[in-house]
N, C-alpha and C. Protein backbone atom coordinates (compact mmCIF):
# COMPACT_ATOMS: atom_id res chain seq x y z
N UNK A 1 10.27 19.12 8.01
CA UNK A 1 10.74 17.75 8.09
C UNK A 1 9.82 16.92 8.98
N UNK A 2 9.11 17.64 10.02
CA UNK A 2 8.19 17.24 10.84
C UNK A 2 7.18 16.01 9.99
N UNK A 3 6.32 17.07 9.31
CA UNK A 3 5.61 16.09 8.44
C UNK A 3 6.19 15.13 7.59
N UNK A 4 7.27 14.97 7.15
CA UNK A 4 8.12 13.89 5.82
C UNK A 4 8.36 13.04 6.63
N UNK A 5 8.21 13.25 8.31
CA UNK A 5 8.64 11.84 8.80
C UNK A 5 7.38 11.31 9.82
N UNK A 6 6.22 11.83 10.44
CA UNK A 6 5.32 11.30 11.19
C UNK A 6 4.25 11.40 10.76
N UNK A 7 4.16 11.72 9.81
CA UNK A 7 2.72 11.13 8.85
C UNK A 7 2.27 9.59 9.17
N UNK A 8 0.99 9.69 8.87
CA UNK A 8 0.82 7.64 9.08
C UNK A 8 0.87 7.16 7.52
N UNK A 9 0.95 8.33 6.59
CA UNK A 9 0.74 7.72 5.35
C UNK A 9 2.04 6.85 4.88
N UNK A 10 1.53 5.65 4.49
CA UNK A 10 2.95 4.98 3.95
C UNK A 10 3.53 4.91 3.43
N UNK A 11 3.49 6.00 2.25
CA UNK A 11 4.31 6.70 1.30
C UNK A 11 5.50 7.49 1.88
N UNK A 12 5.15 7.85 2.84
CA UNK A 12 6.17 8.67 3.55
C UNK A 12 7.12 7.99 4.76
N UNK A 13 6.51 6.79 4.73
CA UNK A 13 7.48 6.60 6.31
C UNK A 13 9.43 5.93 5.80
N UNK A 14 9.05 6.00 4.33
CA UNK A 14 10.44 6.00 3.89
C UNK A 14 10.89 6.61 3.07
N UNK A 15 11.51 7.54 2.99
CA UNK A 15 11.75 8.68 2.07
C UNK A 15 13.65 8.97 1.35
N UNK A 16 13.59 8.60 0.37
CA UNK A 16 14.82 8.81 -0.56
C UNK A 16 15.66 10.04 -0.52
N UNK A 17 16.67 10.00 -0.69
CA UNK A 17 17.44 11.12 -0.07
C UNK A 17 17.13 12.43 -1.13
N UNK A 18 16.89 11.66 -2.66
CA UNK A 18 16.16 13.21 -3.10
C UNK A 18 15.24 13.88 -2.99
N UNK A 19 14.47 12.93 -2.07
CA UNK A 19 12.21 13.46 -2.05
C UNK A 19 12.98 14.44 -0.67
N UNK A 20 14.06 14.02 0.30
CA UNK A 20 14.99 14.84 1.42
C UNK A 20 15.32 16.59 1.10
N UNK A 21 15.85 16.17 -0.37
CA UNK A 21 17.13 17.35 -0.85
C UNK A 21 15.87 18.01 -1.68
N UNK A 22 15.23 17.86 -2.30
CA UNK A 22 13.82 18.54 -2.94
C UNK A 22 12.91 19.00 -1.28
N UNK A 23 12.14 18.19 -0.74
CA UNK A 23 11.99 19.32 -0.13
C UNK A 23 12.28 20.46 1.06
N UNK A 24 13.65 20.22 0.90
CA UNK A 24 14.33 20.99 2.39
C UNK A 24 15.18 21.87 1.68
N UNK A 25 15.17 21.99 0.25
CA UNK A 25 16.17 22.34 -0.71
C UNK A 25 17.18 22.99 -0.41
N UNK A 26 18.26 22.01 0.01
CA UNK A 26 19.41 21.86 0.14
C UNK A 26 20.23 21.35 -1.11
N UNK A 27 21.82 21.34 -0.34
CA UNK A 27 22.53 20.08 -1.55
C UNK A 27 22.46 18.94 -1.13
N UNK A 28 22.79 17.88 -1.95
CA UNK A 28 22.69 16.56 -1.67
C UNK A 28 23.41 16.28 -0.30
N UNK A 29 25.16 16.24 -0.65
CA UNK A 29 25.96 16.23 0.26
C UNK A 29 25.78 16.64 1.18
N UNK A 30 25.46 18.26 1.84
CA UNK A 30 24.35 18.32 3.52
C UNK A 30 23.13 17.35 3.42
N UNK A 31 22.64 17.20 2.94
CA UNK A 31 21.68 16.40 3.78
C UNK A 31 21.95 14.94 3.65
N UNK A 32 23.03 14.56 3.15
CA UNK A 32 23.09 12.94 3.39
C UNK A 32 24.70 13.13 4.33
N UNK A 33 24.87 14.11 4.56
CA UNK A 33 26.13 13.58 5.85
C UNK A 33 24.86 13.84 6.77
N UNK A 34 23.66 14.94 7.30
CA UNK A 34 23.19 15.25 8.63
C UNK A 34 22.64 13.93 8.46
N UNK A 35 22.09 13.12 7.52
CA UNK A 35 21.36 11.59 7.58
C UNK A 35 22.17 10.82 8.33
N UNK A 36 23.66 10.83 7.73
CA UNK A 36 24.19 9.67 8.36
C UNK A 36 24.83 9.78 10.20
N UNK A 37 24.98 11.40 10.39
CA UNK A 37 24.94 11.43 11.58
C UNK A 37 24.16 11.28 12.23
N UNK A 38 22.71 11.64 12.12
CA UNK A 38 21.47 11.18 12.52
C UNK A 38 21.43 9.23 12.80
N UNK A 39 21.71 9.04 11.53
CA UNK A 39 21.81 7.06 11.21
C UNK A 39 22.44 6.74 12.45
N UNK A 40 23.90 7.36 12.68
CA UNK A 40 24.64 6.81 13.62
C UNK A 40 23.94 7.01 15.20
N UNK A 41 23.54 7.77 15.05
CA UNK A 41 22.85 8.55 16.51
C UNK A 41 22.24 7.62 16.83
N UNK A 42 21.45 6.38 15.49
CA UNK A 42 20.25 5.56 16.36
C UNK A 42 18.87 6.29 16.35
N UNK A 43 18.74 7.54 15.62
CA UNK A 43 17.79 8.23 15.14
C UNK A 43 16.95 7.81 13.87
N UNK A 44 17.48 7.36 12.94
CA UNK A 44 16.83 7.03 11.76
C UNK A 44 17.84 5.73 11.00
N UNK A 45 16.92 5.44 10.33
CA UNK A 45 17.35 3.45 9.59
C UNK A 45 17.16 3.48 8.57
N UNK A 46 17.87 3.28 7.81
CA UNK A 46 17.57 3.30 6.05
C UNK A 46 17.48 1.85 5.54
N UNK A 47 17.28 1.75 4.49
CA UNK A 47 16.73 0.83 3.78
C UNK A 47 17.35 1.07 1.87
N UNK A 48 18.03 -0.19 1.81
CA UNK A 48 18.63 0.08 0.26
C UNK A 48 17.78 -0.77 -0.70
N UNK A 49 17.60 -0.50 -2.03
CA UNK A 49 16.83 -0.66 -3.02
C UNK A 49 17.58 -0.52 -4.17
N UNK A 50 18.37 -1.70 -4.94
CA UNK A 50 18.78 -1.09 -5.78
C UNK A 50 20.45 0.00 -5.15
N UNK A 51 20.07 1.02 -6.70
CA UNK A 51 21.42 2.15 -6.27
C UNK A 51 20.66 3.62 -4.52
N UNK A 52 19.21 3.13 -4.68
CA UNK A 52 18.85 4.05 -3.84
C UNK A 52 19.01 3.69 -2.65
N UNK A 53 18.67 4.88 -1.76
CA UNK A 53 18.86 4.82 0.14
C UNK A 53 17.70 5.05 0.68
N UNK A 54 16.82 4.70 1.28
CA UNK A 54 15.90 5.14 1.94
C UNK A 54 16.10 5.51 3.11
N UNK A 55 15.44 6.40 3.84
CA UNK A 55 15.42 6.76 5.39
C UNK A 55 14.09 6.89 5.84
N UNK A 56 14.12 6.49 7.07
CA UNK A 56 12.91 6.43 8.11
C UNK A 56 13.41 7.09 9.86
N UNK A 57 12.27 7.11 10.07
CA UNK A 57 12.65 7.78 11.69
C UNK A 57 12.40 5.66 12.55
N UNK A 58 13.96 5.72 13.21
CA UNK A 58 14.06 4.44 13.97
C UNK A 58 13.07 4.52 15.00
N UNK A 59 11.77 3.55 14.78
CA UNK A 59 10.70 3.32 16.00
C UNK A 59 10.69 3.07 17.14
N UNK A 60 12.15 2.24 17.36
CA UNK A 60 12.21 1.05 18.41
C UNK A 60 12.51 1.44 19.59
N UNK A 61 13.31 2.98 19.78
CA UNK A 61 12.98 3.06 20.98
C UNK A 61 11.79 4.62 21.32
N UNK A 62 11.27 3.98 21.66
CA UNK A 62 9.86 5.27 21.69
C UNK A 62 10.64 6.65 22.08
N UNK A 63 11.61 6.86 23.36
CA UNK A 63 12.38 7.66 23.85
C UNK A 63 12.75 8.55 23.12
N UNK A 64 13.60 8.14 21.81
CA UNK A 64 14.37 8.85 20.84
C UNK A 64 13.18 9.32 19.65
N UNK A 65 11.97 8.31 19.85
CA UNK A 65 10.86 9.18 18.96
C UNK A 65 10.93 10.54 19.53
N UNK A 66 10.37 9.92 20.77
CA UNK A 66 9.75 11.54 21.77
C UNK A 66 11.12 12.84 21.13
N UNK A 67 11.76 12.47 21.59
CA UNK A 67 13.40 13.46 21.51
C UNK A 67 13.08 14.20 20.00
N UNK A 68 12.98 13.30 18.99
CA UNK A 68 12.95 14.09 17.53
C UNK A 68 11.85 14.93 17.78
N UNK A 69 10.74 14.46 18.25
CA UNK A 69 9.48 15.23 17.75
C UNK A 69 9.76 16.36 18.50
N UNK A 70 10.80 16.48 19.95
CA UNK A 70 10.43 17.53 20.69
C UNK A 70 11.01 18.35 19.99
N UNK A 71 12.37 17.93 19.13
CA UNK A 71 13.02 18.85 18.40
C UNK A 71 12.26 19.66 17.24
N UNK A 72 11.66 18.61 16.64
CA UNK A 72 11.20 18.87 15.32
C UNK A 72 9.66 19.79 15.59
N UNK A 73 9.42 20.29 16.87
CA UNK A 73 7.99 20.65 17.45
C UNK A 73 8.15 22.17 17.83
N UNK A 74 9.99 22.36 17.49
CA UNK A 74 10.06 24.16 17.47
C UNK A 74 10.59 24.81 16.04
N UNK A 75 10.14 23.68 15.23
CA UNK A 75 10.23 24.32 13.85
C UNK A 75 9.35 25.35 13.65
N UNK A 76 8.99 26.32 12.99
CA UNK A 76 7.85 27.27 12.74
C UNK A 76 7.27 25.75 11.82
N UNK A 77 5.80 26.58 11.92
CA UNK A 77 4.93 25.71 11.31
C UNK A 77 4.85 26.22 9.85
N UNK A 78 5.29 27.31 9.55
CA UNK A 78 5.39 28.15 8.05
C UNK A 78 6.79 27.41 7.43
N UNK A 79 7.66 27.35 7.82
CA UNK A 79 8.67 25.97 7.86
C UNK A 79 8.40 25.01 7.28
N UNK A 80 7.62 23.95 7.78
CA UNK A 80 7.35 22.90 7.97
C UNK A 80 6.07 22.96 6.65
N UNK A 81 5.60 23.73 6.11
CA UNK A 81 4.77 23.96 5.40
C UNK A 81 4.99 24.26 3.91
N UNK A 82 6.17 25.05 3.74
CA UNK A 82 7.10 25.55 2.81
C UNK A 82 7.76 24.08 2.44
N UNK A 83 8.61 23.05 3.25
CA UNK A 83 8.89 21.97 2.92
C UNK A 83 8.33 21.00 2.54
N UNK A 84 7.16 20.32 2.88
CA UNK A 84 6.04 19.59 2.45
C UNK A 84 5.20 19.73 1.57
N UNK A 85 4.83 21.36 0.85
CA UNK A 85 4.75 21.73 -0.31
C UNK A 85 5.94 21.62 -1.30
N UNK A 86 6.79 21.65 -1.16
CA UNK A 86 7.94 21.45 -2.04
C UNK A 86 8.00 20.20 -2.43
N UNK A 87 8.30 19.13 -1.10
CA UNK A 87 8.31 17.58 -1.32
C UNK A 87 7.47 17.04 -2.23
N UNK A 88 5.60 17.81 -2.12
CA UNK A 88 4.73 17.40 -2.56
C UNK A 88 4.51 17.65 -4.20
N UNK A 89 5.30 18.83 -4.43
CA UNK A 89 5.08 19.42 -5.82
C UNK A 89 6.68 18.43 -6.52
N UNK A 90 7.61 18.20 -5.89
CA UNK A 90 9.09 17.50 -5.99
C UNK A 90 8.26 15.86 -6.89
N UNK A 91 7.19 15.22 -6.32
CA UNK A 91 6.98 13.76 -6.13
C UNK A 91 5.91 13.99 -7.38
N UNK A 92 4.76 15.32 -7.32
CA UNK A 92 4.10 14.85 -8.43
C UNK A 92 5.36 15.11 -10.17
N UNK A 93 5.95 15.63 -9.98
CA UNK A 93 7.04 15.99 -11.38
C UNK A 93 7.89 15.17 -11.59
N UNK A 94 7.88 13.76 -10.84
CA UNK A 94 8.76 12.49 -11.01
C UNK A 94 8.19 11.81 -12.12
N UNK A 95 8.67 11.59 -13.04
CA UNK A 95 8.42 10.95 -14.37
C UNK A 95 8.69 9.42 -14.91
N UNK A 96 9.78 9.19 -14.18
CA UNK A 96 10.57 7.93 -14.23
C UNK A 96 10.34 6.46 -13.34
N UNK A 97 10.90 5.99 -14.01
CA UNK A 97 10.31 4.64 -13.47
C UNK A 97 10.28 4.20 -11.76
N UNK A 98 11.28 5.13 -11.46
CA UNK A 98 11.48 5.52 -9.90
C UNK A 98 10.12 5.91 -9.05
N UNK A 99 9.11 6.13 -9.30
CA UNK A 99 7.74 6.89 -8.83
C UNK A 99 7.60 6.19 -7.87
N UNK A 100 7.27 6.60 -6.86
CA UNK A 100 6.70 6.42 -5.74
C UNK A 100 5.41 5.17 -6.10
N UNK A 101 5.16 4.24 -5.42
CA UNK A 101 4.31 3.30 -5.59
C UNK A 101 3.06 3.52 -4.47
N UNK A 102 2.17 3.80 -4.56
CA UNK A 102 1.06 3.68 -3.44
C UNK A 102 0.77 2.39 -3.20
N UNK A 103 0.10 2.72 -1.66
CA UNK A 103 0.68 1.03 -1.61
C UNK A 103 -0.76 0.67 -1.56
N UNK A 104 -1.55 0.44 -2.01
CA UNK A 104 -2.57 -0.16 -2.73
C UNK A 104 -2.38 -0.44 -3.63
N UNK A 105 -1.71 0.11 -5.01
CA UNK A 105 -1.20 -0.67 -6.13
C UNK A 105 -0.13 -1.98 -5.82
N UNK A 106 1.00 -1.18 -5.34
CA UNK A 106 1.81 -2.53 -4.52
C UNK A 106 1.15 -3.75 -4.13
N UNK A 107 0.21 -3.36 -3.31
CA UNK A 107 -0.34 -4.50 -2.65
C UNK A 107 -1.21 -5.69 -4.05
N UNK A 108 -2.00 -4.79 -5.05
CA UNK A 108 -2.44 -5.26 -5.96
C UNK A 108 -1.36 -5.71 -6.88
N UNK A 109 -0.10 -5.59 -7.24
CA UNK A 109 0.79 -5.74 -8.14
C UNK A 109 1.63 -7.17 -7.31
N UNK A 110 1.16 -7.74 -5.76
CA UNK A 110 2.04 -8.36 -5.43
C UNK A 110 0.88 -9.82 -5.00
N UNK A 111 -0.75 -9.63 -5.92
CA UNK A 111 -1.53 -10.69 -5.50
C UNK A 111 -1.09 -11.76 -6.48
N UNK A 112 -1.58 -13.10 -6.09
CA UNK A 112 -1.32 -14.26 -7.36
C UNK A 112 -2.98 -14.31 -7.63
């Protein structure tokens, strides 16, 4: 989970609760109640789109960054590796109009 959330890439700094449940492979329902206890904590901020949810790690107070990462920094790294391969193989097999947008296209899809 380490990497799905402190990457600088901007594909990742908001992530849908299935790119979540694909690669941590879980069920839906665990990982969107630990989201919303997390949400409440002041840990992470979502963002709605449509029927979807996005989640991000909340920036604003640096403190509670530090706190996740210290948590997220005694994951095994074989862990953390196993999940981000999953996520990664989860995102290229998305077919639907839902796809992830790079944001260089975005950015090109939003010039006049």
């Amino acid at each position: 989970m380490k990497k799905l959330c402190t990457s600088r890439d901007s594909r990742l700094y908001y992530r849908c609760v299935c790119d979540i449940v694909a690669a941590l492979n879980m069920i839906q329902p665990k990982v969107s109640f630990h989201l919303g206890v997390l949400k409440e904590a002041g840990l992470i901020k979502d963002r709605r789109q449509g029927k979807w949810v996005y989640y991000s790690i909340e920036e604003s107070e640096i403190f509670r960054r530090f706190l996740i990462l210290s948590v997220l920094s005694s994951i095994p790294n074989d862990v953390m590796v196993e999940d981000r391969n999953r996520l990664t193989e989860f995102i290229r097999s998305k077919t639907t109009k839902v796809n992830i947008v790079r944001l260089k296209d975005k950015t090109a899809s939003c010039r006049r």
